[in-house]
C-alpha atoms as a PDB file:
ATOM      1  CA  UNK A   1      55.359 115.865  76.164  1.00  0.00           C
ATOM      2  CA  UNK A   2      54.232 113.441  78.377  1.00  0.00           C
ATOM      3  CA  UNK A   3      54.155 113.174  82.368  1.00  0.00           C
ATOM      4  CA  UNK A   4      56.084 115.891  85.130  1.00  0.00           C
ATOM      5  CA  UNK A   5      58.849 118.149  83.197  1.00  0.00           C
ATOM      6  CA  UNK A   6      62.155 119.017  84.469  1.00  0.00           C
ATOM      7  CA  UNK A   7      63.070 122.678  84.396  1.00  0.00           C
ATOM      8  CA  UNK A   8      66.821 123.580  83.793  1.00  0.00           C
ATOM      9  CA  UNK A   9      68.036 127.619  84.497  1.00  0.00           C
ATOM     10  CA  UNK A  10      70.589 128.577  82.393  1.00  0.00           C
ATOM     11  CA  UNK A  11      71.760 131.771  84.133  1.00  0.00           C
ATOM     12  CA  UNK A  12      73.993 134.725  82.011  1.00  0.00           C
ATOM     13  CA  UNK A  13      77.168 135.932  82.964  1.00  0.00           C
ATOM     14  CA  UNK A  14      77.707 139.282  84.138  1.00  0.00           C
ATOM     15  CA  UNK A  15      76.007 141.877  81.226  1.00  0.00           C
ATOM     16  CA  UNK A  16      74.855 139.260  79.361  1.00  0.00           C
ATOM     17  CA  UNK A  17      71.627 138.197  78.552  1.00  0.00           C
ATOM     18  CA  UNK A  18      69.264 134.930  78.376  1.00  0.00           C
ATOM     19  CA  UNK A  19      69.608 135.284  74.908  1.00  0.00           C
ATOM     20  CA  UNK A  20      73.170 135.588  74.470  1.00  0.00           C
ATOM     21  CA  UNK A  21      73.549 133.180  76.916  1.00  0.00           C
ATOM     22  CA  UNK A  22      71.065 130.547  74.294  1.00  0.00           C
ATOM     23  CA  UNK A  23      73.634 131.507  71.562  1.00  0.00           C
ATOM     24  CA  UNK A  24      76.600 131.148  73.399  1.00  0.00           C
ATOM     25  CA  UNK A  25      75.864 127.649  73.620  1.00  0.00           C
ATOM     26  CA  UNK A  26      74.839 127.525  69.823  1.00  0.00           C
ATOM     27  CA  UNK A  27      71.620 126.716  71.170  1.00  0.00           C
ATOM     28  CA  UNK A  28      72.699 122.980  72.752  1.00  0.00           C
ATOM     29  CA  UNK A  29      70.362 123.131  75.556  1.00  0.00           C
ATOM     30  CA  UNK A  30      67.513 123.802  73.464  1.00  0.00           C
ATOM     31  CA  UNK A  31      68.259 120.485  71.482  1.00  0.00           C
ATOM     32  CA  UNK A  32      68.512 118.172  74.465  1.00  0.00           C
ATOM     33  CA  UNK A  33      65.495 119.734  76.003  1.00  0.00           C
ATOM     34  CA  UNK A  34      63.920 118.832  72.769  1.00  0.00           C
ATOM     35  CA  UNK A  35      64.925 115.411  73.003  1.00  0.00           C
ATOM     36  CA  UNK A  36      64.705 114.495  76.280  1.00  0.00           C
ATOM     37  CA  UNK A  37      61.123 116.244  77.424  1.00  0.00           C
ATOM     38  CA  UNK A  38      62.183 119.350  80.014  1.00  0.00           C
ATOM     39  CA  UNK A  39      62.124 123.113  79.755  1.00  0.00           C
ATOM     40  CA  UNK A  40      64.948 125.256  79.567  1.00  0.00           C
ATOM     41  CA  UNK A  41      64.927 129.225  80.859  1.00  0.00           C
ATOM     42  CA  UNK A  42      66.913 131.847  80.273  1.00  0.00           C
ATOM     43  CA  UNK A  43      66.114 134.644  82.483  1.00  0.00           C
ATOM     44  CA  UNK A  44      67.806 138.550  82.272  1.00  0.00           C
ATOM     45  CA  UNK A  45      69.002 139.731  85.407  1.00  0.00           C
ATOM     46  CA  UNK A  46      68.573 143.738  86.087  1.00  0.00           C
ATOM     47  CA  UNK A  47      71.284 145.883  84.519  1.00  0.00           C
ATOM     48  CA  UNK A  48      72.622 142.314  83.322  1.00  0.00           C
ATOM     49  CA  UNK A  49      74.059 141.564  86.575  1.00  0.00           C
ATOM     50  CA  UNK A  50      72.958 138.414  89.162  1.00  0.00           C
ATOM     51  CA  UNK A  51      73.011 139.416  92.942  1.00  0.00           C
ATOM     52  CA  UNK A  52      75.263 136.464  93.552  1.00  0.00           C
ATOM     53  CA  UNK A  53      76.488 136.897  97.460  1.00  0.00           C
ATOM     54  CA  UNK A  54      79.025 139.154  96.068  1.00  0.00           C
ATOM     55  CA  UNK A  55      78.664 143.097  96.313  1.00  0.00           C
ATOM     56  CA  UNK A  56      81.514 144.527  94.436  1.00  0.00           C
ATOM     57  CA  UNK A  57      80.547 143.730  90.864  1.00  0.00           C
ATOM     58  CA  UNK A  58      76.911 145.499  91.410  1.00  0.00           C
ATOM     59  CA  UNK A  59      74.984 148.428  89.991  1.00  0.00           C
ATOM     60  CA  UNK A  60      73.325 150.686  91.993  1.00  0.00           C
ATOM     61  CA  UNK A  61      69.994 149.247  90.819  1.00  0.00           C
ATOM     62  CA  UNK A  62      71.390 145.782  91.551  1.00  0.00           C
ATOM     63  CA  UNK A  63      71.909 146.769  95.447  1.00  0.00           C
ATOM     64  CA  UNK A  64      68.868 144.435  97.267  1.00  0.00           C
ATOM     65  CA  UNK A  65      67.170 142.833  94.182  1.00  0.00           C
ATOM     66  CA  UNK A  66      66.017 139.586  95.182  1.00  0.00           C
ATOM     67  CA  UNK A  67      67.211 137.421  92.593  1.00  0.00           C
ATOM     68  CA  UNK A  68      66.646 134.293  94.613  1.00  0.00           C
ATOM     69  CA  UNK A  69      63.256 134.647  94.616  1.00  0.00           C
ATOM     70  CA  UNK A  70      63.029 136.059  91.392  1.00  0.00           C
ATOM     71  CA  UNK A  71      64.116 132.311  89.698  1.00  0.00           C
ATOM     72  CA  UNK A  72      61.343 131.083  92.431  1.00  0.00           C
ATOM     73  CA  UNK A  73      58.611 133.505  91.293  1.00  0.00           C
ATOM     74  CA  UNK A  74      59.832 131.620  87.595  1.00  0.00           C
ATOM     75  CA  UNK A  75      59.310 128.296  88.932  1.00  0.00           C
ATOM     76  CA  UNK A  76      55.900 128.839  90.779  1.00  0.00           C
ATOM     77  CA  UNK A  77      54.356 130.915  87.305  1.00  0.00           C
ATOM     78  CA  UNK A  78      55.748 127.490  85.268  1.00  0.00           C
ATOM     79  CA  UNK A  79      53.956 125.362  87.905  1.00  0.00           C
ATOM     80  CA  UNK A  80      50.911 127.195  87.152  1.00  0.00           C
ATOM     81  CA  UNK A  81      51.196 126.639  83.207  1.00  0.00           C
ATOM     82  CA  UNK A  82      52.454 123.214  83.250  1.00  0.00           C
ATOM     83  CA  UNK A  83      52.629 119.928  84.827  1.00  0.00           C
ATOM     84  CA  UNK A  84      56.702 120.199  86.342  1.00  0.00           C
ATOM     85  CA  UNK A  85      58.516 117.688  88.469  1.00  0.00           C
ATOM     86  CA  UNK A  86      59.320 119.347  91.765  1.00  0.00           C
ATOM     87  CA  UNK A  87      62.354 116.884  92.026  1.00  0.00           C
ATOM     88  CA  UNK A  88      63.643 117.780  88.946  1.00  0.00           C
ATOM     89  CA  UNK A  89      64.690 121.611  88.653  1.00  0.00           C
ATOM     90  CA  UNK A  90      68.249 122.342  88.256  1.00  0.00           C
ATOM     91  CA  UNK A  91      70.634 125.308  87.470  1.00  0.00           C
ATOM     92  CA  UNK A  92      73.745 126.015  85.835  1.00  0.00           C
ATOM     93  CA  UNK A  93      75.853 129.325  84.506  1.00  0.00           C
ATOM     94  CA  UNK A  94      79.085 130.354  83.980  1.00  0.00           C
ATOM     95  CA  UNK A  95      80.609 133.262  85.828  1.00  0.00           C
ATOM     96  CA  UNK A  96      78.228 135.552  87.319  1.00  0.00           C
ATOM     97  CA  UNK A  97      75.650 133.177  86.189  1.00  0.00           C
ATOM     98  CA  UNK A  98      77.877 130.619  87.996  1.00  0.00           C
ATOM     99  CA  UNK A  99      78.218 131.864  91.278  1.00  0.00           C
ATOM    100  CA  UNK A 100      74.245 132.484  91.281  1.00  0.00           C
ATOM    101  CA  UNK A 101      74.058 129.192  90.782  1.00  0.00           C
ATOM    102  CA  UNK A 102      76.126 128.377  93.894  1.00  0.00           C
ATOM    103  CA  UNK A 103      74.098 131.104  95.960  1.00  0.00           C
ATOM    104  CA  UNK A 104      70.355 129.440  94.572  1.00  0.00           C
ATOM    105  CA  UNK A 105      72.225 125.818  95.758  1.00  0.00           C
ATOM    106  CA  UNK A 106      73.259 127.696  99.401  1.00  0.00           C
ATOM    107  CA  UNK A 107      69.904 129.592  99.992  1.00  0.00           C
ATOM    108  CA  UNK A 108      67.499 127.223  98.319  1.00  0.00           C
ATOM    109  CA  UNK A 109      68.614 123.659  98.299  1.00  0.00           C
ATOM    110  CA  UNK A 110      64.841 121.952  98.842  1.00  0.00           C
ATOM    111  CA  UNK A 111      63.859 123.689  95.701  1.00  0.00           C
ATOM    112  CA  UNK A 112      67.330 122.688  93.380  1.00  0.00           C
ATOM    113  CA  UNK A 113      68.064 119.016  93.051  1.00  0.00           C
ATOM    114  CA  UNK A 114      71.350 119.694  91.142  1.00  0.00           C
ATOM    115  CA  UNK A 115      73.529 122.450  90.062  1.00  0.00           C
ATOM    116  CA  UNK A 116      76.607 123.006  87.721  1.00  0.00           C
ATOM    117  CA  UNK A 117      78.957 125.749  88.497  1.00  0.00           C
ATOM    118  CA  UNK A 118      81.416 126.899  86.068  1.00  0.00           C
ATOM    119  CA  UNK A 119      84.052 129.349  85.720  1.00  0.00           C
ATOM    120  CA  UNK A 120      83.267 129.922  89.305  1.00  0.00           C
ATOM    121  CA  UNK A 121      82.980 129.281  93.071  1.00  0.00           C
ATOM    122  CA  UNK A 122      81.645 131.400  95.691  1.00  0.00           C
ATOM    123  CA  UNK A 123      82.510 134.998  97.373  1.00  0.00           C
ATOM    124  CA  UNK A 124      85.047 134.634 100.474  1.00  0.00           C
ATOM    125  CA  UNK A 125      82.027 137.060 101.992  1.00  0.00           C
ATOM    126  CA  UNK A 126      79.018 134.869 100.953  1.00  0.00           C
ATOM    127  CA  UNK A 127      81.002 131.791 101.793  1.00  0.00           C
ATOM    128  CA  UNK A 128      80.008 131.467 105.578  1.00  0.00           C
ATOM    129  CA  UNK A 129      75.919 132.504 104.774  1.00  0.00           C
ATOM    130  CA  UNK A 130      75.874 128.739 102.622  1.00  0.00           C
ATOM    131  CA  UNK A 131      74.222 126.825 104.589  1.00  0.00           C
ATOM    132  CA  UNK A 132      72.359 124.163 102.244  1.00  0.00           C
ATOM    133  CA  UNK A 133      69.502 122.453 103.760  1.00  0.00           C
ATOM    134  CA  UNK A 134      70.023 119.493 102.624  1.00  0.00           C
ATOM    135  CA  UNK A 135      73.240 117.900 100.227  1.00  0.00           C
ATOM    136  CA  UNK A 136      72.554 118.545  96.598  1.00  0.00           C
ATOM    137  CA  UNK A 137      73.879 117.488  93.341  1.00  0.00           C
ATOM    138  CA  UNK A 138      77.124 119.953  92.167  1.00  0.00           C
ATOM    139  CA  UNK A 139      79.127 119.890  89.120  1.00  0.00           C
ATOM    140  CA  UNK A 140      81.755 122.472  89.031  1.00  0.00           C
ATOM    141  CA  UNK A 141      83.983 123.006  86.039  1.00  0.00           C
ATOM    142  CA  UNK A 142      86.557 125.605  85.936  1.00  0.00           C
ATOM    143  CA  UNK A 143      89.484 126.201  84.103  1.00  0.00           C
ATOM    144  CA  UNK A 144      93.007 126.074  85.342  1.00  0.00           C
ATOM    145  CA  UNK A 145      94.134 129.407  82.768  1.00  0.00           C
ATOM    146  CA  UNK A 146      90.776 131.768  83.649  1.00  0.00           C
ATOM    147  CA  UNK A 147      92.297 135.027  83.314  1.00  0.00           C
ATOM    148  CA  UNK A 148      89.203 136.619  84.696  1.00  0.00           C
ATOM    149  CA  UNK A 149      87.934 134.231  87.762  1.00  0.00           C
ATOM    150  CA  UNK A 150      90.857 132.981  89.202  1.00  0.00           C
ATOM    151  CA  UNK A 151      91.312 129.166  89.681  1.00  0.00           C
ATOM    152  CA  UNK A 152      93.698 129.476  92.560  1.00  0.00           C
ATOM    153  CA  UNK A 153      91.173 132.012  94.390  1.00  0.00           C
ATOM    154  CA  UNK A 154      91.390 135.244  95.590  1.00  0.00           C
ATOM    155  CA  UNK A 155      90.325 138.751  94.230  1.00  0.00           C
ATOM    156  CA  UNK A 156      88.603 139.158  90.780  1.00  0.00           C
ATOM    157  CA  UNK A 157      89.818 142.280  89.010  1.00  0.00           C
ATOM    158  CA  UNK A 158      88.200 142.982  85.565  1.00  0.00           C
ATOM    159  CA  UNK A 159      88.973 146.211  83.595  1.00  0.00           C
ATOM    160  CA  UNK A 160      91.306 146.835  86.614  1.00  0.00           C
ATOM    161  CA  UNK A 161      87.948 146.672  88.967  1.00  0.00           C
ATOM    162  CA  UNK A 162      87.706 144.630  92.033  1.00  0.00           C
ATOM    163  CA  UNK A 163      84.625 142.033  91.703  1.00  0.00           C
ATOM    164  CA  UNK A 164      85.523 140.392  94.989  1.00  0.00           C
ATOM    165  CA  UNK A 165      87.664 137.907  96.021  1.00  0.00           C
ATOM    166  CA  UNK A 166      86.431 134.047  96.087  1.00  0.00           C
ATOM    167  CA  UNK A 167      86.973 130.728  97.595  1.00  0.00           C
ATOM    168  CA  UNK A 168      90.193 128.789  94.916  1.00  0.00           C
ATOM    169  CA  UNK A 169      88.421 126.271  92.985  1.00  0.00           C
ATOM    170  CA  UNK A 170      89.964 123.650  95.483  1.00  0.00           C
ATOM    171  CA  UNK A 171      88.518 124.887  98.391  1.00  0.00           C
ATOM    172  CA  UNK A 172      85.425 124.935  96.464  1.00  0.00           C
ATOM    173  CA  UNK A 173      85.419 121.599  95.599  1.00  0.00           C
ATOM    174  CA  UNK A 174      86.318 120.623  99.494  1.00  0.00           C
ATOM    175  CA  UNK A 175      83.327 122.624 100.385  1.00  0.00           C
ATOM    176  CA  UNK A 176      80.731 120.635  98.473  1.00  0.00           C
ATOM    177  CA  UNK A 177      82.721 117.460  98.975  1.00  0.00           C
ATOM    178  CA  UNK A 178      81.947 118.241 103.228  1.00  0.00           C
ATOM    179  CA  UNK A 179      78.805 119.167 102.702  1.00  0.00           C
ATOM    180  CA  UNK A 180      77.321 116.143 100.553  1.00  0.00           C
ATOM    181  CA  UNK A 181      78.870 114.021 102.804  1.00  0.00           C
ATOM    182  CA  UNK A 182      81.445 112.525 100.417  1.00  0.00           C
ATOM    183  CA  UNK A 183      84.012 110.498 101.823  1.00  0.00           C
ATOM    184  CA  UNK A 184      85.921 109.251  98.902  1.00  0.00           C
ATOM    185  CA  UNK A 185      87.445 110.633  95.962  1.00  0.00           C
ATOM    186  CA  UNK A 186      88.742 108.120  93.033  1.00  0.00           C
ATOM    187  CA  UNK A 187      91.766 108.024  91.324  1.00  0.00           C
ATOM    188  CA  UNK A 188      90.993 111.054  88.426  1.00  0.00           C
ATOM    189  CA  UNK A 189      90.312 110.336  85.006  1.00  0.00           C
ATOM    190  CA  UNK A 190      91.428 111.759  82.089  1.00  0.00           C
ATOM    191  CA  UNK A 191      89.727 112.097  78.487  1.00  0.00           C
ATOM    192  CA  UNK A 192      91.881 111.490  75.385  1.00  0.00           C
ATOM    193  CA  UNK A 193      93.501 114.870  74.018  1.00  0.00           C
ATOM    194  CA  UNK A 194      91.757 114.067  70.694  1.00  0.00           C
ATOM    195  CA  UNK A 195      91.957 118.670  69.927  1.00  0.00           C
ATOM    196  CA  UNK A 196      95.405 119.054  70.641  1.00  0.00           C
ATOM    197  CA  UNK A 197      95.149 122.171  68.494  1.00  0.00           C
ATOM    198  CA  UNK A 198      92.592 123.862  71.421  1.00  0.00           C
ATOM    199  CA  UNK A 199      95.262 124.419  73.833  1.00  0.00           C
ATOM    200  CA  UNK A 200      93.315 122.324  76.343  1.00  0.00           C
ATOM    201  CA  UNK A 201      92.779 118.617  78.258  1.00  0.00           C
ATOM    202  CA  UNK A 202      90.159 117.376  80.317  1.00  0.00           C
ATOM    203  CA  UNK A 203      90.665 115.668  84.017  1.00  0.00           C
ATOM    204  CA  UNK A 204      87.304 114.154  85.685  1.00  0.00           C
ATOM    205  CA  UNK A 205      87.520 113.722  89.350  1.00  0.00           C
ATOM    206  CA  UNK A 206      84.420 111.135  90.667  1.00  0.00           C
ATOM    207  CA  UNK A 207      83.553 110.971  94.473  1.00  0.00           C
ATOM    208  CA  UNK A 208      81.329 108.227  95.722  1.00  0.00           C
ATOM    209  CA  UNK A 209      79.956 107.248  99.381  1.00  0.00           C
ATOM    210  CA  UNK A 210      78.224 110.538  99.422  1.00  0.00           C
ATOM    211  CA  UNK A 211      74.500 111.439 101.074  1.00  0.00           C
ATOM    212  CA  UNK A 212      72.221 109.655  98.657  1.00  0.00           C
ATOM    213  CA  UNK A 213      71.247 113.753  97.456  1.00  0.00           C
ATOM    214  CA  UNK A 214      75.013 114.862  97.502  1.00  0.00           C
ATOM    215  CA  UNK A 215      76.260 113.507  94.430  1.00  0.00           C
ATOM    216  CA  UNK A 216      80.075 115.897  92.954  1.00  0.00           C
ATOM    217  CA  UNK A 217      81.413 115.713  90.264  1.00  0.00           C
ATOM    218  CA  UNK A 218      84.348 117.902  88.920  1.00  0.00           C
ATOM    219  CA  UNK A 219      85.560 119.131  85.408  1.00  0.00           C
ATOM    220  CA  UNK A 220      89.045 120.723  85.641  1.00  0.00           C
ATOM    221  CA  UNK A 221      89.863 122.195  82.244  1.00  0.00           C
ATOM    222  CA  UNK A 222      93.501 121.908  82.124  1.00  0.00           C
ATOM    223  CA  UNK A 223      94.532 125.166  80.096  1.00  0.00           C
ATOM    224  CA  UNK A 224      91.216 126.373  79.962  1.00  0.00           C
ATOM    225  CA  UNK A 225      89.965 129.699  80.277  1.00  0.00           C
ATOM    226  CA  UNK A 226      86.623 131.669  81.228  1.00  0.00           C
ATOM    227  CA  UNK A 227      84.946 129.723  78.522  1.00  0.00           C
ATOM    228  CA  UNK A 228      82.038 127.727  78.293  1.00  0.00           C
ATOM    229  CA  UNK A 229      83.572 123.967  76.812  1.00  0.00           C
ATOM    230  CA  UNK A 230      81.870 123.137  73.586  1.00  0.00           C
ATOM    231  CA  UNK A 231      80.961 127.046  73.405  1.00  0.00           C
ATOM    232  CA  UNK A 232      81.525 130.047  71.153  1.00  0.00           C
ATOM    233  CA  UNK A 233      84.986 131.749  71.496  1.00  0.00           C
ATOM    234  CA  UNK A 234      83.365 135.205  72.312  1.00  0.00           C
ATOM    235  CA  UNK A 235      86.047 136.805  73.056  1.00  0.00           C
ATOM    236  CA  UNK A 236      90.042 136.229  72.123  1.00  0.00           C
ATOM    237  CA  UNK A 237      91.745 134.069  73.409  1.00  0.00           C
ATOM    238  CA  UNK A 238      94.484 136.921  75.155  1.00  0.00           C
ATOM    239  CA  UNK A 239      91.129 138.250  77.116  1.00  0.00           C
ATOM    240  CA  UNK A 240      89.195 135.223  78.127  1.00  0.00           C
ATOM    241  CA  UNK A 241      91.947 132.385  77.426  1.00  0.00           C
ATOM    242  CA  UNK A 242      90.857 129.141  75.592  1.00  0.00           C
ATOM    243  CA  UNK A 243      87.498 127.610  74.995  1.00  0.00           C
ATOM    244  CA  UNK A 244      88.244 123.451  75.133  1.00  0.00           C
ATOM    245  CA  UNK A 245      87.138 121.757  72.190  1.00  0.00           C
ATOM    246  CA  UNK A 246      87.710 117.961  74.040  1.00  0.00           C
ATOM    247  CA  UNK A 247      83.778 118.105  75.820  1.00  0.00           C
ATOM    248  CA  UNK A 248      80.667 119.614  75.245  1.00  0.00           C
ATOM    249  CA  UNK A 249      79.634 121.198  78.697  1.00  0.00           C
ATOM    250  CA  UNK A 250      76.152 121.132  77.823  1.00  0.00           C
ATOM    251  CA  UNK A 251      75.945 117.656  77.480  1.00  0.00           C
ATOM    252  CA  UNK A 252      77.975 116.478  80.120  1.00  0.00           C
ATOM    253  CA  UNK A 253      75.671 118.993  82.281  1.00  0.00           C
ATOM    254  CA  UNK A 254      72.689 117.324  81.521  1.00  0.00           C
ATOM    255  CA  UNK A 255      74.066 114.300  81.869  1.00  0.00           C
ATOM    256  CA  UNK A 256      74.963 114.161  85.226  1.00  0.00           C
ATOM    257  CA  UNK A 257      71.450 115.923  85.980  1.00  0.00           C
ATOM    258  CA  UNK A 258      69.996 112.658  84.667  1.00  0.00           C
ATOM    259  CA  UNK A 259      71.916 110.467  86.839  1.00  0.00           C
ATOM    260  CA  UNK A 260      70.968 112.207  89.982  1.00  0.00           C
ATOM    261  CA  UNK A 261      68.265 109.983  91.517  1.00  0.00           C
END
């Protein structure tokens, strides 16, 4: 490949894996990276679990790992093996892997020109310790039916465990909107129910006159569960709700990575 290559995280949910994570996916990222010239890494957390901001979900071995600068140690080592674009790093994951992405955007802004967040937000106790910066690129896409992460906020109970409680996806969205500066949001769009049969629909929700680094853009999966769109249905549906059929996340991820200038 030729010139500066742009490095994309893809970060597991809570005890998974990089590789699950790959297959989850059925491998998507791996094909664009392929196509359009960047790398792609799926890094294991310890004991499968991200130190996200929250502390309720952790594992005693978990308690103080530095996860933060664990995906920095990741980029300097691929700095030292290839020639990367230090404007062009992103991250993205879906639950726990989600709401590490949101802490990497909070704590380390100058190093992540764009992240997508889905099936997440960020911890109510985290919340006030995100202070980007600078404005950064954010996609969040969560469904409206997550049994597990709730869209409407407020605690996350799993196995009848408390994982902490969270900022509603609304208040999420606000929260990036203020801090990239946004001051309009368009009239929202939605995609053609062409999968009627996935239980789903799709409603896109542009902002514009943002910071010229503070581009949002928002999925809501209407119906959708703690799924990754496009995805494997790892789970059944009366655990993790439905997986939407109508978009494949992975390609409107990297997609609105590209357009970020």
């Amino acid at each position: 490949m030729d010139g500066p290559l742009p490095i994309l995280f893809h970060l597991h949910g809570g005890g998974g894996t990089g590789k699950g994570t790959a297959k989850l996916t059925y491998g998507r990222f791996n094909d664009i990276a392929d196509r359009e010239g960047f790398i792609v890494v799926y890094p294991d957390a310890i004991a499968k679990n991200w130190n996200d901001g929250r502390t309720e979900h952790l594992k005693p071995e978990n308690i103080g790992v530095d996860d933060v600068g664990f995906i920095e140690a990741i980029v300097e080592r691929l700095k030292s093996q290839y020639q990367i674009d230090p404007d062009r790093i992103f991250t993205t994951g879906m639950s726990n892997g989600g709401f590490m992405s949101t802490r990497l955007l909070c704590d380390r802004a100058e190093l992540f020109r764009g992240g997508a967040i889905l099936t997440a937000s960020i911890s109510e106790g985290y919340f006030s310790q995100c202070a980007p910066s600078q404005p950064v690129g954010v996609l969040v896409m969560n469904g409206t039916a997550d049994p597990i992460v709730p869209y409407t906020g407020g605690e996350i109970r799993l196995f009848g465990k408390n994982r902490g409680s969270i900022l509603s996806h609304e208040d999420f969205v606000a929260f990036w909107k203020e801090k990239n500066g946004c001051l309009e949001e368009l009239q929202g769009e939605h995609i053609p129910n062409t999968k009627p049969w996935d239980g789903t629909q799709v409603e896109i929700r542009n902002f514009r006159n943002c910071h010229p680094r503070g581009s949002l853009k928002v999925y809501e999966i209407q119906g959708g569960g703690h799924t990754w769109p496009g995805g494997r249905q790892y789970l059944g549906r009366r655990l993790i709700g439905n997986t939407s059929r109508e978009i494949n996340a992975c390609d409107v991820i990297w997609d609105f990575f590209s357009s970020l200038n």
